[in-house]
C-alpha atoms as a PDB file:
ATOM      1  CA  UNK A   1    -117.329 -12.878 -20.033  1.00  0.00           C
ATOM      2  CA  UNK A   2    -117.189  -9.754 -17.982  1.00  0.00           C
ATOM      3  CA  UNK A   3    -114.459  -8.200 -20.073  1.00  0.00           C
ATOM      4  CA  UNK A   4    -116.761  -8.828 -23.049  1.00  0.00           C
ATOM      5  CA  UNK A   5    -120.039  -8.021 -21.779  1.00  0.00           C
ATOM      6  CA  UNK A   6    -117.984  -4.266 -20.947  1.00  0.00           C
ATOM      7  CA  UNK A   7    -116.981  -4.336 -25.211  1.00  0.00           C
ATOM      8  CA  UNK A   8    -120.691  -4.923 -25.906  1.00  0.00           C
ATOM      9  CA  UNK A   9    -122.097  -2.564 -23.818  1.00  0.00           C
ATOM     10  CA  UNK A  10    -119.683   0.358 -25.365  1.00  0.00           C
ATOM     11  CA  UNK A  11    -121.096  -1.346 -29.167  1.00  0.00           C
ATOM     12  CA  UNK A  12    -124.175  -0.517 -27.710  1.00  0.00           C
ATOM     13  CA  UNK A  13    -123.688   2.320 -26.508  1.00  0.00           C
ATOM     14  CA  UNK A  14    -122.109   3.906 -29.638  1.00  0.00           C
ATOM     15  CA  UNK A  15    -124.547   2.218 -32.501  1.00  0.00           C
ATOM     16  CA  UNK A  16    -127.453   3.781 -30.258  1.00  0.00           C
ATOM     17  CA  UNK A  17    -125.856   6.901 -30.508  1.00  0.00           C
ATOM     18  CA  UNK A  18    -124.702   6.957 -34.103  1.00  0.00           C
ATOM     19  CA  UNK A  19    -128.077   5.552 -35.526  1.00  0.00           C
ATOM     20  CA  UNK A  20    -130.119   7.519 -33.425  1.00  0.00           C
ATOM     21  CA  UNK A  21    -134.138   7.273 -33.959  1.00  0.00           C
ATOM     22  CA  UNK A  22    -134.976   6.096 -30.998  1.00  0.00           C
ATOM     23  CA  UNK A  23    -133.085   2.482 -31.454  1.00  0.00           C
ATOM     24  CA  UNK A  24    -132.558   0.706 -28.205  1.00  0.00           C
ATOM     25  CA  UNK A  25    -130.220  -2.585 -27.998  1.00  0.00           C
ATOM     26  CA  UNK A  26    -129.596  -5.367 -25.309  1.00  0.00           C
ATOM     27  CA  UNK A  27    -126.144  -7.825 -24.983  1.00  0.00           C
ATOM     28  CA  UNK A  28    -125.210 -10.426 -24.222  1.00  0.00           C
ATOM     29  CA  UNK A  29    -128.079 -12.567 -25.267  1.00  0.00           C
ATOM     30  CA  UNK A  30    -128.428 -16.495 -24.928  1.00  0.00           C
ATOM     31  CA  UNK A  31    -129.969 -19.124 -26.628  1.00  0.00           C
ATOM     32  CA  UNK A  32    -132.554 -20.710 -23.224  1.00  0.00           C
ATOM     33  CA  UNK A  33    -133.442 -24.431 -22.815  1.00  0.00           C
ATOM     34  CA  UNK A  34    -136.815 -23.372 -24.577  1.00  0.00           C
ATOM     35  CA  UNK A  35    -134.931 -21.418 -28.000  1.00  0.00           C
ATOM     36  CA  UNK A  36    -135.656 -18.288 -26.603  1.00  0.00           C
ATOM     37  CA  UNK A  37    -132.459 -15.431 -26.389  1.00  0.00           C
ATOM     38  CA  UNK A  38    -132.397 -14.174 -22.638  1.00  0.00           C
ATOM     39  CA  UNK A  39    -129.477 -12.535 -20.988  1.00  0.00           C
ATOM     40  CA  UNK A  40    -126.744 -14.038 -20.025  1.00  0.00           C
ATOM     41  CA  UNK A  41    -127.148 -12.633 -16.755  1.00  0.00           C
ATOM     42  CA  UNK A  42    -129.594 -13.652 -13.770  1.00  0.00           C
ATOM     43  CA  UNK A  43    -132.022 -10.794 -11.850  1.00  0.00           C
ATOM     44  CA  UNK A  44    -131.979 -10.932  -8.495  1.00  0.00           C
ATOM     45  CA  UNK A  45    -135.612 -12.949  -8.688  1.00  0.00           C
ATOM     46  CA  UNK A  46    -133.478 -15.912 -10.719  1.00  0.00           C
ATOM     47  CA  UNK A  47    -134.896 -14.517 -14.214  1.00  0.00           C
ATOM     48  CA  UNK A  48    -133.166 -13.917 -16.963  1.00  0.00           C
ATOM     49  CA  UNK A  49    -134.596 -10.930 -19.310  1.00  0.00           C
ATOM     50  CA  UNK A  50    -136.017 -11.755 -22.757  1.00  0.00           C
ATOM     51  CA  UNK A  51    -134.005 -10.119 -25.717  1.00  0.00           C
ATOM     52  CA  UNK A  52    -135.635 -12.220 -28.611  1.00  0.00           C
ATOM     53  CA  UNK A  53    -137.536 -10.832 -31.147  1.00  0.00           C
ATOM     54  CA  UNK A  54    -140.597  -9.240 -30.205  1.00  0.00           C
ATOM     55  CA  UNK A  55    -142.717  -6.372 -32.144  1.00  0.00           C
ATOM     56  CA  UNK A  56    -143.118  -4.467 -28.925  1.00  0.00           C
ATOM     57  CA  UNK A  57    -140.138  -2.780 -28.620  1.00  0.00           C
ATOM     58  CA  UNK A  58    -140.214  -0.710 -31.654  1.00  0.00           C
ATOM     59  CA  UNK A  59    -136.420  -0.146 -33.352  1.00  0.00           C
ATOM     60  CA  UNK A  60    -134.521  -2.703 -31.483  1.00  0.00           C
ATOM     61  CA  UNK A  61    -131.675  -4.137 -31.434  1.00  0.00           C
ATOM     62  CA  UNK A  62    -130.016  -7.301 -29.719  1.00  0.00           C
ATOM     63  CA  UNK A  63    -126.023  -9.125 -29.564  1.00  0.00           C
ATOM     64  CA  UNK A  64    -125.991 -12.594 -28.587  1.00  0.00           C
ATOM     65  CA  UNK A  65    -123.129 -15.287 -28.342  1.00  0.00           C
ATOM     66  CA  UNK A  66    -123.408 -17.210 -31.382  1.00  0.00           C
ATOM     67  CA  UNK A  67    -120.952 -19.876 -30.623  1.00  0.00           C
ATOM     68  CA  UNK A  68    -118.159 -21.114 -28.040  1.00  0.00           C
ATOM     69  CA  UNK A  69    -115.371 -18.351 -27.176  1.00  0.00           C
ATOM     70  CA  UNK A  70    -111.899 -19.178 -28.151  1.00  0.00           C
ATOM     71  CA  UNK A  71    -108.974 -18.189 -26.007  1.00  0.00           C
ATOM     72  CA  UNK A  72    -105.917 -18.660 -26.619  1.00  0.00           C
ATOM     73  CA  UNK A  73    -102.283 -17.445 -24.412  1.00  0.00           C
ATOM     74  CA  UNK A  74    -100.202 -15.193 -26.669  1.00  0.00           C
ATOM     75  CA  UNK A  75     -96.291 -16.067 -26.528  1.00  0.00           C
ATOM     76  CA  UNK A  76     -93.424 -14.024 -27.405  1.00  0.00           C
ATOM     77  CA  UNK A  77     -94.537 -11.238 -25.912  1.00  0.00           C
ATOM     78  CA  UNK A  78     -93.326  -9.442 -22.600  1.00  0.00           C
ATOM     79  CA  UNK A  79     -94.822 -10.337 -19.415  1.00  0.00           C
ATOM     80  CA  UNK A  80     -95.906  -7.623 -16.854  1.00  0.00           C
ATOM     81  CA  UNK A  81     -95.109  -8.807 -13.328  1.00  0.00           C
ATOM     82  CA  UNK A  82     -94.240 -11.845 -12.858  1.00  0.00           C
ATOM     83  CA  UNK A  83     -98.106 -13.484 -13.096  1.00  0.00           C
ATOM     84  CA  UNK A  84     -98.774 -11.969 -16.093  1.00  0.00           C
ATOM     85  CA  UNK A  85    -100.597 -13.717 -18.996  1.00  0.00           C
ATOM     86  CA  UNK A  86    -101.754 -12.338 -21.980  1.00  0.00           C
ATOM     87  CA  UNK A  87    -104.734 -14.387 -23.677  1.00  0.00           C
ATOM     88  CA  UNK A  88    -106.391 -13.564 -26.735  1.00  0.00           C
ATOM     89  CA  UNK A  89    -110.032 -14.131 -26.522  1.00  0.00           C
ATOM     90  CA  UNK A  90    -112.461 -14.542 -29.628  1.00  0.00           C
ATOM     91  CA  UNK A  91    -115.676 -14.983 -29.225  1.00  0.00           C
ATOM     92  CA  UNK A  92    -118.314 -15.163 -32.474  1.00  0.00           C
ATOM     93  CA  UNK A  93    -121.720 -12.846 -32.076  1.00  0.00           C
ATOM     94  CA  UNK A  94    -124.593 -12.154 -33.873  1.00  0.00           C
ATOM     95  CA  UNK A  95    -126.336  -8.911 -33.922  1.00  0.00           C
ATOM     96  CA  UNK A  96    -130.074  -9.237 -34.852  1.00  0.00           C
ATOM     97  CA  UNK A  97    -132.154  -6.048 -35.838  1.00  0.00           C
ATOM     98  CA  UNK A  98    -135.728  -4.975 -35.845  1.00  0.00           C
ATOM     99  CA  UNK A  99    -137.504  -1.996 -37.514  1.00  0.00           C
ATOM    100  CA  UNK A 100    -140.821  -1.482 -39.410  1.00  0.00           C
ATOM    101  CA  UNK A 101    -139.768  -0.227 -42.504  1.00  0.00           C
ATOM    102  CA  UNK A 102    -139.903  -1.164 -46.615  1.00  0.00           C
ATOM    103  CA  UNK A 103    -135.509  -1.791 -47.125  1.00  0.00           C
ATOM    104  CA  UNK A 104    -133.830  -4.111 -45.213  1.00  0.00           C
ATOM    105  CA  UNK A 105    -130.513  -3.458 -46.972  1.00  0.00           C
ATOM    106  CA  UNK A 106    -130.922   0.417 -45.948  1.00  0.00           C
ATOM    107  CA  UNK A 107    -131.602  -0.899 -42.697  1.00  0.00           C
ATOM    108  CA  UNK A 108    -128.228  -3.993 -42.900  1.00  0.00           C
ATOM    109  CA  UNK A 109    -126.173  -0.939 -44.164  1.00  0.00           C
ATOM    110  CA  UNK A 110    -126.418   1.665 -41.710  1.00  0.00           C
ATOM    111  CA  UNK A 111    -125.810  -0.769 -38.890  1.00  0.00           C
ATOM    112  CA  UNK A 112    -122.938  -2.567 -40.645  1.00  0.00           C
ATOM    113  CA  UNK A 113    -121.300   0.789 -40.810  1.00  0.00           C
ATOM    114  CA  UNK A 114    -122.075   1.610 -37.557  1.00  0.00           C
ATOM    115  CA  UNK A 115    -120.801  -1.507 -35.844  1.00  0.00           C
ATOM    116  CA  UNK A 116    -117.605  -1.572 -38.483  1.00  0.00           C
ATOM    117  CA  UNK A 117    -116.829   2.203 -37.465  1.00  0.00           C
ATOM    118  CA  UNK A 118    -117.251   1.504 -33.721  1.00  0.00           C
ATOM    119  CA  UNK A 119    -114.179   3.299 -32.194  1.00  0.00           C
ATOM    120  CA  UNK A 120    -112.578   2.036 -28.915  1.00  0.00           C
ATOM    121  CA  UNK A 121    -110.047   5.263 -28.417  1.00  0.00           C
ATOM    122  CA  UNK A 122    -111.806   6.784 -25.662  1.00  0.00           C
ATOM    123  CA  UNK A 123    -113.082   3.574 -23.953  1.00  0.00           C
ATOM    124  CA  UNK A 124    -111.293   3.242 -20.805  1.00  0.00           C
ATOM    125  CA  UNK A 125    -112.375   0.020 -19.168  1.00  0.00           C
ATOM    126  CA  UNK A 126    -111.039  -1.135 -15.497  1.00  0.00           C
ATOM    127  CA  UNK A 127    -109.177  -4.030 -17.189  1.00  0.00           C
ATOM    128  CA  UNK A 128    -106.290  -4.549 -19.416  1.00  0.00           C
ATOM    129  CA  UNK A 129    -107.957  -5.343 -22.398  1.00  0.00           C
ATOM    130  CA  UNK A 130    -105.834  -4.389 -25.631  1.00  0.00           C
ATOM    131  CA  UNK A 131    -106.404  -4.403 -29.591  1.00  0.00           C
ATOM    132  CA  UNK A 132    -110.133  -4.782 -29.620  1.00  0.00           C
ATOM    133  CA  UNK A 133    -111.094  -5.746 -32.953  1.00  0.00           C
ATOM    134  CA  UNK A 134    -114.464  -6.189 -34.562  1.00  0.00           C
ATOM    135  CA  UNK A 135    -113.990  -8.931 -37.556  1.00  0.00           C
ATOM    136  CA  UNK A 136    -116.962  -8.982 -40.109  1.00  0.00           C
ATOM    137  CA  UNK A 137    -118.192 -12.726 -40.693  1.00  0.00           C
ATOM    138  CA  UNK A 138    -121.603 -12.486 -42.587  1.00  0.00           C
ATOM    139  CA  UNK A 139    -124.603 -10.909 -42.932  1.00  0.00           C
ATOM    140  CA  UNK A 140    -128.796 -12.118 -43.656  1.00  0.00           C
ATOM    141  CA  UNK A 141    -131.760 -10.292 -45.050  1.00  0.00           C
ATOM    142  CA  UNK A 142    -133.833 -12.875 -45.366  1.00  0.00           C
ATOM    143  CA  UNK A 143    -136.673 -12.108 -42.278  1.00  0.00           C
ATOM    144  CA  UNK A 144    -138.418 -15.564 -42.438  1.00  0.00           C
ATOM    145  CA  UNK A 145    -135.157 -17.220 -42.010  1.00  0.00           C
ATOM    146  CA  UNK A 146    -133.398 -15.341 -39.189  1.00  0.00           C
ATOM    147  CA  UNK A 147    -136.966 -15.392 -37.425  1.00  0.00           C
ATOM    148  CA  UNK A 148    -136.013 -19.374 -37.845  1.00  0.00           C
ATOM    149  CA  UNK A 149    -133.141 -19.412 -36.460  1.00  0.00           C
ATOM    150  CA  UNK A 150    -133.795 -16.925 -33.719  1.00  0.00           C
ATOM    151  CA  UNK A 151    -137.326 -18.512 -32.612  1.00  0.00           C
ATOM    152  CA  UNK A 152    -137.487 -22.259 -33.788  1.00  0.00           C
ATOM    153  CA  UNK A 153    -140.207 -21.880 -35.056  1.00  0.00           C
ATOM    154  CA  UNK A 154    -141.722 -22.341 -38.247  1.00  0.00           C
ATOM    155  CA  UNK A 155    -140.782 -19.174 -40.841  1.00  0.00           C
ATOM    156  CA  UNK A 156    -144.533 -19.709 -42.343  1.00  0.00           C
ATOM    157  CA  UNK A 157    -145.587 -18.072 -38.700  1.00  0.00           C
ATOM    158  CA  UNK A 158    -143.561 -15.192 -39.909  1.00  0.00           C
ATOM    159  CA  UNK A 159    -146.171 -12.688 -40.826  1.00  0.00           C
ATOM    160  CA  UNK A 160    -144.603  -9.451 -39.533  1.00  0.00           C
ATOM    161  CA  UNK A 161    -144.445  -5.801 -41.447  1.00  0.00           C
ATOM    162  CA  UNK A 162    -141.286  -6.037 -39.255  1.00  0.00           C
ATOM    163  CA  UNK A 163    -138.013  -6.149 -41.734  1.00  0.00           C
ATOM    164  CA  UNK A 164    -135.157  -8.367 -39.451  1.00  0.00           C
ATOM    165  CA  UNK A 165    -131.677  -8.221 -40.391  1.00  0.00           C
ATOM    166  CA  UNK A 166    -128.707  -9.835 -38.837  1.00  0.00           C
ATOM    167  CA  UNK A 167    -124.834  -9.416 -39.044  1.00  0.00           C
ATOM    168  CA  UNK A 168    -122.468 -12.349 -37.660  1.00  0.00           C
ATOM    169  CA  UNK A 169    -118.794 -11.060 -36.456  1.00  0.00           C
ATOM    170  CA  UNK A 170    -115.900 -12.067 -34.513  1.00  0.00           C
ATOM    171  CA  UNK A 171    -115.271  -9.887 -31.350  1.00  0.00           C
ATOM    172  CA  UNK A 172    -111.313 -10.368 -30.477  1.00  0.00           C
ATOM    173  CA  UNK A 173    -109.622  -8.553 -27.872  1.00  0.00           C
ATOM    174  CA  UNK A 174    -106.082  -9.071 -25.926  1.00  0.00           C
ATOM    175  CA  UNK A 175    -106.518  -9.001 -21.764  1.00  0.00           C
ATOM    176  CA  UNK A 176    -103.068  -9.385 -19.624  1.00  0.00           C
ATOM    177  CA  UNK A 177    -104.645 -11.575 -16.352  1.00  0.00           C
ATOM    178  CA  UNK A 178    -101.634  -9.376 -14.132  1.00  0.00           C
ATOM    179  CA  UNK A 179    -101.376  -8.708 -10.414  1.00  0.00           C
ATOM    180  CA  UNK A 180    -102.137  -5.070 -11.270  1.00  0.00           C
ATOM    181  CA  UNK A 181    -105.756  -5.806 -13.086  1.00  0.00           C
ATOM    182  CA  UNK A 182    -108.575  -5.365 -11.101  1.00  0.00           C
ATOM    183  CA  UNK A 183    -110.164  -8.669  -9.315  1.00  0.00           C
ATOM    184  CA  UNK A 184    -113.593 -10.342 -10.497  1.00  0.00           C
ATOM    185  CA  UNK A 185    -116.685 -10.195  -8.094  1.00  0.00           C
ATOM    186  CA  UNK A 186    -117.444 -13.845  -7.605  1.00  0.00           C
ATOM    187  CA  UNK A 187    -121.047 -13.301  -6.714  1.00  0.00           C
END
């Protein structure tokens, strides 16, 4: 999950850039034991930070896992070295957004286009990771309902000026596991 915590952060990193306005966003996110979406990752204190919705961030924006990665080895094509394997990784996310404002399509729409024009040409990650692809799977406007599924708890608490969008897509990537890559920090 290193390889596609680096992807999200340069998602991030570009949407922020592209939409502007002050919009901050977290990744990975989690589902907790208690329904909650923390980082994947642990602080040094054994914490995990929250990314779930919340109205005290102002325009925010999170990516979480939204369902088991799928890997699978790629035949047919050439090896480098002799260790080297090329998987092809898939992994399903969601991206959940938060703004105060009066059109939550206006709001879907500028961050579908933002994440569907994200453009990987200039990244230049440590590993081997080849055709990155961003697949579009679906999309929800409905606030009380993502709230739902985001919180657990009941939409009829839902009484926010906030409007909360969500898009769900299929990050896919190619990574060669060869002599030459750099090694994972077991920590």
């Amino acid at each position: 999950m290193i390889i596609a915590q680096t992807i999200i952060d340069e998602i991030i990193k570009q949407i922020e850039s592209e939409i502007g306005q002050d919009v901050t966003g977290r990744g990975i996110g989690i589902f907790d034991i208690n329904n909650r979406v923390v980082s994947l990752s642990i602080s040094n204190s054994g914490e995990r930070e929250y990314f779930g919705l919340t109205d005290t961030r102002g325009f925010y924006f999170y990516i979480r896992a939204n369902g088991n990665p799928n890997e699978s080895r790629i035949t047919g094509r050439t090896k480098t070295g002799s260790c080297g394997l090329e998987s092809r990784s898939r992994i399903p996310m969601k991206m959940v957004i938060m703004k105060s404002c009066s059109d939550s399509r206006a709001l879907l729409d500028a961050f579908r286009k933002s994440l569907y024009s994200v453009n990987f040409s200039r990244f230049k990650p440590v590993y081997k990771i080849n055709d990155i692809k961003i697949q579009p799977a679906s999309f929800n406007v409905i606030p009380w309902q993502i709230y739902k599924d985001e919180t657990g708890l009941d939409p009829k608490t839902f009484s926010s000026s906030i409007q909360i969008v969500s898009i769900d897509f299929n990050l896919e990537y190619f990574y060669n596991y060869a002599d030459e890559c750099p090694d994972f920090d077991i920590c």
